[in-house]
N, C-alpha and C. Protein backbone atom coordinates (compact mmCIF):
# COMPACT_ATOMS: atom_id res chain seq x y z
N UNK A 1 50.79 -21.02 196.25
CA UNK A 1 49.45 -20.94 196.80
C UNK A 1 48.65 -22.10 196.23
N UNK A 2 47.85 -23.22 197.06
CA UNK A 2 46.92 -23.88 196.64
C UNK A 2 45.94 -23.48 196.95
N UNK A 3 44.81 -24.03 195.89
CA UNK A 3 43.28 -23.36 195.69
C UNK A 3 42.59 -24.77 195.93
N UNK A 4 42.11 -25.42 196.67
CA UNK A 4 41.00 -26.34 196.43
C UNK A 4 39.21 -25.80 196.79
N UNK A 5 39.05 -27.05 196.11
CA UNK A 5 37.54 -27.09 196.40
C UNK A 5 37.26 -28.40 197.80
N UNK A 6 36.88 -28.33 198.47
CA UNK A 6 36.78 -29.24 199.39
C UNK A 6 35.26 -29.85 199.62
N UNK A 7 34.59 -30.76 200.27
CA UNK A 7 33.41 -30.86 200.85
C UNK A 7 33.74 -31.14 202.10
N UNK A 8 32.21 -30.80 202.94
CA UNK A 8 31.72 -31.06 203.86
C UNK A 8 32.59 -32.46 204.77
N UNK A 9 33.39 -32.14 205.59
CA UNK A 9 33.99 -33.10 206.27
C UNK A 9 35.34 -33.91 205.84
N UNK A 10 35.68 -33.22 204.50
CA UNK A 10 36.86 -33.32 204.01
C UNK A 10 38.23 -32.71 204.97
N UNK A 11 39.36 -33.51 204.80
CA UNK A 11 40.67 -32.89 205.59
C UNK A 11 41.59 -32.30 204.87
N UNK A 12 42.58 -31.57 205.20
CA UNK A 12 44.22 -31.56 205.11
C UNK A 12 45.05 -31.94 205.95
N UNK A 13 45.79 -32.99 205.30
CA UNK A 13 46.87 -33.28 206.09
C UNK A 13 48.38 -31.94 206.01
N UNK A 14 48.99 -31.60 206.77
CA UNK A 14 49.81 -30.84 206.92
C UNK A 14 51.19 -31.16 207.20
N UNK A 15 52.35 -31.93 206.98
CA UNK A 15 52.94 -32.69 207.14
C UNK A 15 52.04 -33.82 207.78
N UNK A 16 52.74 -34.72 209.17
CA UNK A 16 52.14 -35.74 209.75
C UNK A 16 51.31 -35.05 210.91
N UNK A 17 51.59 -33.89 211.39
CA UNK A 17 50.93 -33.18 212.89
C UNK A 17 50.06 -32.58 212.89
N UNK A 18 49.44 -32.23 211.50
CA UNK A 18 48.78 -30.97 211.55
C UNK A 18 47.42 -31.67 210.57
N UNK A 19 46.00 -31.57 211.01
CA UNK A 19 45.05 -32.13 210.49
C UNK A 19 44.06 -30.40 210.25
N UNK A 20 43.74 -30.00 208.84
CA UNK A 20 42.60 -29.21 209.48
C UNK A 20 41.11 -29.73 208.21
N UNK A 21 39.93 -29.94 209.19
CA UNK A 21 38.75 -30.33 208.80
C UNK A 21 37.64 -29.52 208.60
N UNK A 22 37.39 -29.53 207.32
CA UNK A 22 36.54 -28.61 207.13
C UNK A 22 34.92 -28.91 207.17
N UNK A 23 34.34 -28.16 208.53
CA UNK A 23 33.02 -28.60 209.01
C UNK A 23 31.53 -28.02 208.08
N UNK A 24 31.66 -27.32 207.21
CA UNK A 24 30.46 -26.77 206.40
C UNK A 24 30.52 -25.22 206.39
N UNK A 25 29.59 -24.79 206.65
CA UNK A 25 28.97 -23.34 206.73
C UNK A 25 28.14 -23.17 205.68
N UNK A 26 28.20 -21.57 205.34
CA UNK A 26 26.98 -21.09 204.38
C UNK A 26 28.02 -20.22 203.50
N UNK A 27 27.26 -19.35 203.15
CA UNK A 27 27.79 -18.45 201.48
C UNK A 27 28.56 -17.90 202.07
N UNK A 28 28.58 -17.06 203.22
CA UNK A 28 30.25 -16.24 203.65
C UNK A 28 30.48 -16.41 204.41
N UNK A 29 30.47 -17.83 205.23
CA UNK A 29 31.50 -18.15 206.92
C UNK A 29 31.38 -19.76 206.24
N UNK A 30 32.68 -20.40 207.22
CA UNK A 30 32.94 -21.69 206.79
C UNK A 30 33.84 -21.93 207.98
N UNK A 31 33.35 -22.86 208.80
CA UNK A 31 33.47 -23.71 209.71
C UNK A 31 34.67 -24.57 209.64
N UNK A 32 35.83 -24.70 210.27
CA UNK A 32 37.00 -25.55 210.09
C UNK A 32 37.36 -25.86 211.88
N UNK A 33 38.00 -26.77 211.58
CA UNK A 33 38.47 -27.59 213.17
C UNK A 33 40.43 -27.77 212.66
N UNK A 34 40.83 -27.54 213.37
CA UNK A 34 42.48 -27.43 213.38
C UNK A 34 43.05 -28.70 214.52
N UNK A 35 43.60 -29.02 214.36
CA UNK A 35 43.85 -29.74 214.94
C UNK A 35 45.64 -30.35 214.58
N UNK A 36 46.19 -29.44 215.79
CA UNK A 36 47.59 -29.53 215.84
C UNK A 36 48.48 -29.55 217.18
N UNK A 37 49.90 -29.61 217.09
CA UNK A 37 50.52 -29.96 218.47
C UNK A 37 50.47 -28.64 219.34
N UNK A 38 50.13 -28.49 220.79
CA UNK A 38 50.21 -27.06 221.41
C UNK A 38 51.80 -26.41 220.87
N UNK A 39 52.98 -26.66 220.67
CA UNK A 39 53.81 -25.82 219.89
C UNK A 39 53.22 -25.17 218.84
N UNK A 40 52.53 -25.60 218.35
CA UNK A 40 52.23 -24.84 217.18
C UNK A 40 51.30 -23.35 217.03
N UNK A 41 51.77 -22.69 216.14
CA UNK A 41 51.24 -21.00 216.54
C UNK A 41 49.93 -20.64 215.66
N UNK A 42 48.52 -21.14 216.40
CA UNK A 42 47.69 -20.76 215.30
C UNK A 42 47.08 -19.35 215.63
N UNK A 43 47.14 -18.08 214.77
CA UNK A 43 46.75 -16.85 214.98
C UNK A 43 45.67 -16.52 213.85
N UNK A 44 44.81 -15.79 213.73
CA UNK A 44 43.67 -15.39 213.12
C UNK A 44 44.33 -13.84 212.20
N UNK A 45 44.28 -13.97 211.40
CA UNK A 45 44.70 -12.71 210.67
C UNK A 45 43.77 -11.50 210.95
N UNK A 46 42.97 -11.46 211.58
CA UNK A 46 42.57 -9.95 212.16
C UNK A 46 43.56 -10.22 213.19
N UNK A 47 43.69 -11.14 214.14
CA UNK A 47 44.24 -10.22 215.10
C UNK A 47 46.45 -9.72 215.15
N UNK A 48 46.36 -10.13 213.81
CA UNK A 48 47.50 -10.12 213.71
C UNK A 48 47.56 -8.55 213.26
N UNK A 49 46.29 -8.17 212.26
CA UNK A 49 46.64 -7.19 211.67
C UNK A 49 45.93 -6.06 212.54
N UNK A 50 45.21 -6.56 213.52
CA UNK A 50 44.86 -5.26 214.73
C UNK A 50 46.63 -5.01 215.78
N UNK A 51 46.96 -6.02 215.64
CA UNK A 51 48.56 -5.53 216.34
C UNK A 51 49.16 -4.77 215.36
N UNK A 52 49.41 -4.67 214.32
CA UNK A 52 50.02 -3.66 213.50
C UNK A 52 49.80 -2.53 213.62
N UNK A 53 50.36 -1.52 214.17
CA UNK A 53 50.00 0.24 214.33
C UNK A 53 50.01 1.02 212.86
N UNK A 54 51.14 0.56 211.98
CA UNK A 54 52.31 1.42 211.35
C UNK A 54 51.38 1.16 210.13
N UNK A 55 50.59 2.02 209.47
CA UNK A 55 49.91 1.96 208.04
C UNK A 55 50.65 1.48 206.97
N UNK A 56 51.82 1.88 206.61
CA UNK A 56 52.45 1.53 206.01
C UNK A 56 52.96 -0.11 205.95
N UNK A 57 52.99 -0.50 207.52
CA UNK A 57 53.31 -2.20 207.44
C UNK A 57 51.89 -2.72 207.08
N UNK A 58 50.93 -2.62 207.63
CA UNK A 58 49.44 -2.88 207.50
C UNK A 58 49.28 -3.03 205.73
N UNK A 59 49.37 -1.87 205.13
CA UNK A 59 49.60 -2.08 203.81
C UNK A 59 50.33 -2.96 202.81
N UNK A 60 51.27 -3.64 203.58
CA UNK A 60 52.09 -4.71 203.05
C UNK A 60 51.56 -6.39 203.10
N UNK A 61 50.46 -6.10 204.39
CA UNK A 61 50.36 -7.65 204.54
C UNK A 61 49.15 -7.84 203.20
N UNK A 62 49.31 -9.01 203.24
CA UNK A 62 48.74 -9.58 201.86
C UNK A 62 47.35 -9.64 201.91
N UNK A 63 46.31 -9.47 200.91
CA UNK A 63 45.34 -9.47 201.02
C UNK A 63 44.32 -10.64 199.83
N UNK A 64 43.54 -10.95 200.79
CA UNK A 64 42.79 -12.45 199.78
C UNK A 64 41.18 -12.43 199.54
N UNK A 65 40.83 -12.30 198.40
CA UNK A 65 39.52 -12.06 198.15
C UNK A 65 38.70 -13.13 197.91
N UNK A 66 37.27 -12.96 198.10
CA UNK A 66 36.79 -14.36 197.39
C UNK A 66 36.65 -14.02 196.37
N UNK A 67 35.99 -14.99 195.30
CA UNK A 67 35.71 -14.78 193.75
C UNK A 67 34.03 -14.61 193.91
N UNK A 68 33.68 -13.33 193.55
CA UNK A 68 32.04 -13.25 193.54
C UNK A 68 31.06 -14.49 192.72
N UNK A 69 31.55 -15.21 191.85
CA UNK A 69 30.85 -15.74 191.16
C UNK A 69 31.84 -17.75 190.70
N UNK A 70 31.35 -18.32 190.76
CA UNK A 70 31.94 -19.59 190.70
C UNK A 70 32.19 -19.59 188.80
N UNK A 71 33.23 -19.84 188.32
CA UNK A 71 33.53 -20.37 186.82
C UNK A 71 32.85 -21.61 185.98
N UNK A 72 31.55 -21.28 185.21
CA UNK A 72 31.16 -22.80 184.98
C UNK A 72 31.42 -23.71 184.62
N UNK A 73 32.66 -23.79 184.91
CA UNK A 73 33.23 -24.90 184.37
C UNK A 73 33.57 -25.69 185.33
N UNK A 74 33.15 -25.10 186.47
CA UNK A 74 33.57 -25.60 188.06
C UNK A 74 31.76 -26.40 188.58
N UNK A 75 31.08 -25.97 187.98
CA UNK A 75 29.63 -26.31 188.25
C UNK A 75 29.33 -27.53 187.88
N UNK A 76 28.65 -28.16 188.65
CA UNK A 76 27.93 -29.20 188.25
C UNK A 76 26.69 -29.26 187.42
N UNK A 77 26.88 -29.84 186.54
CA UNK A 77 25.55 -29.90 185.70
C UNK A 77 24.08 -30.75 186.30
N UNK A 78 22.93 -29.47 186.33
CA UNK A 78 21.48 -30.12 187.15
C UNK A 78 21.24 -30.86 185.80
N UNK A 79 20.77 -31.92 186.61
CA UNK A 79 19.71 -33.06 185.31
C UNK A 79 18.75 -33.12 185.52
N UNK A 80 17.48 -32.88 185.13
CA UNK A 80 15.93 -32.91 184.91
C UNK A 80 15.79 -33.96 185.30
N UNK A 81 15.18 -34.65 186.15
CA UNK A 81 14.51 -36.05 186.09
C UNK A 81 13.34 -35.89 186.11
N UNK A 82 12.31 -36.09 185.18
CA UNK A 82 10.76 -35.77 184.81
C UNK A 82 10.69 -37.18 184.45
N UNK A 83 9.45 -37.52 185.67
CA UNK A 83 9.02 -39.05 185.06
C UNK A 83 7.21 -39.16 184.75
N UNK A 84 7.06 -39.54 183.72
CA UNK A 84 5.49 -39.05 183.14
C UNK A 84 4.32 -40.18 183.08
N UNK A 85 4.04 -40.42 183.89
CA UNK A 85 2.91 -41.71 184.07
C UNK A 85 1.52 -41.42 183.51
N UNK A 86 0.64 -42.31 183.51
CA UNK A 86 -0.61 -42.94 183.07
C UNK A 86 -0.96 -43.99 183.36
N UNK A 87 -2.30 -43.88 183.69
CA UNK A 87 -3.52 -44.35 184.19
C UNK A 87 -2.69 -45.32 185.59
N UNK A 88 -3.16 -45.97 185.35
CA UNK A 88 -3.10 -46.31 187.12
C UNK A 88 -2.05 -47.10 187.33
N UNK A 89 -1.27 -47.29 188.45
CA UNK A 89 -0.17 -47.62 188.63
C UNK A 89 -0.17 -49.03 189.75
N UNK A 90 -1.58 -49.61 190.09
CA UNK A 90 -1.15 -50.59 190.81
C UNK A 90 -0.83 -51.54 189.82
N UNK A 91 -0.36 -53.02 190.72
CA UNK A 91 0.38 -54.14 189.60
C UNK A 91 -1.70 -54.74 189.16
């Protein structure tokens, strides 16, 4: 399993055929563009797991959470920029 962090308009390459681009979003949806050969089988995991009848198979497929809270060690550090003038500023 890989974990990245990506930005805004960043790709994956997938071997040579398979491009997917990740377009933005907000705190819980995120926008991606796929872009691959029509052979290829792209399915949405709800609807894979609305075809499953059998509870027991349903129970097997894998399940992926987000992480409620980011690790600060993953954060970027804010920097203060406070700039403090006097008296008058033309030349």
């Amino acid at each position: 399993m890989l974990r990245l962090t990506v930005s805004t308009e960043e790709y994956l390459m997938i071997n040579d055929n398979i491009k997917i681009v990740f377009l933005g979003g907000t705190k819980n949806h995120l926008r991606i563009m796929v872009d691959a050969p029509k052979d290829v089988n792209i399915v949405r995991s709800t609807v894979l797991e609305n075809k499953i009848t059998d509870l027991e198979e349903k129970a097997k497929l894998p399940k992926y959470y987000a992480e409620p809270e980011t690790d600060a060690k993953y954060l970027r550090k804010k920097s203060s920029r406070v700039i403090i003038t006097h008296g008058n500023l033309e030349p």
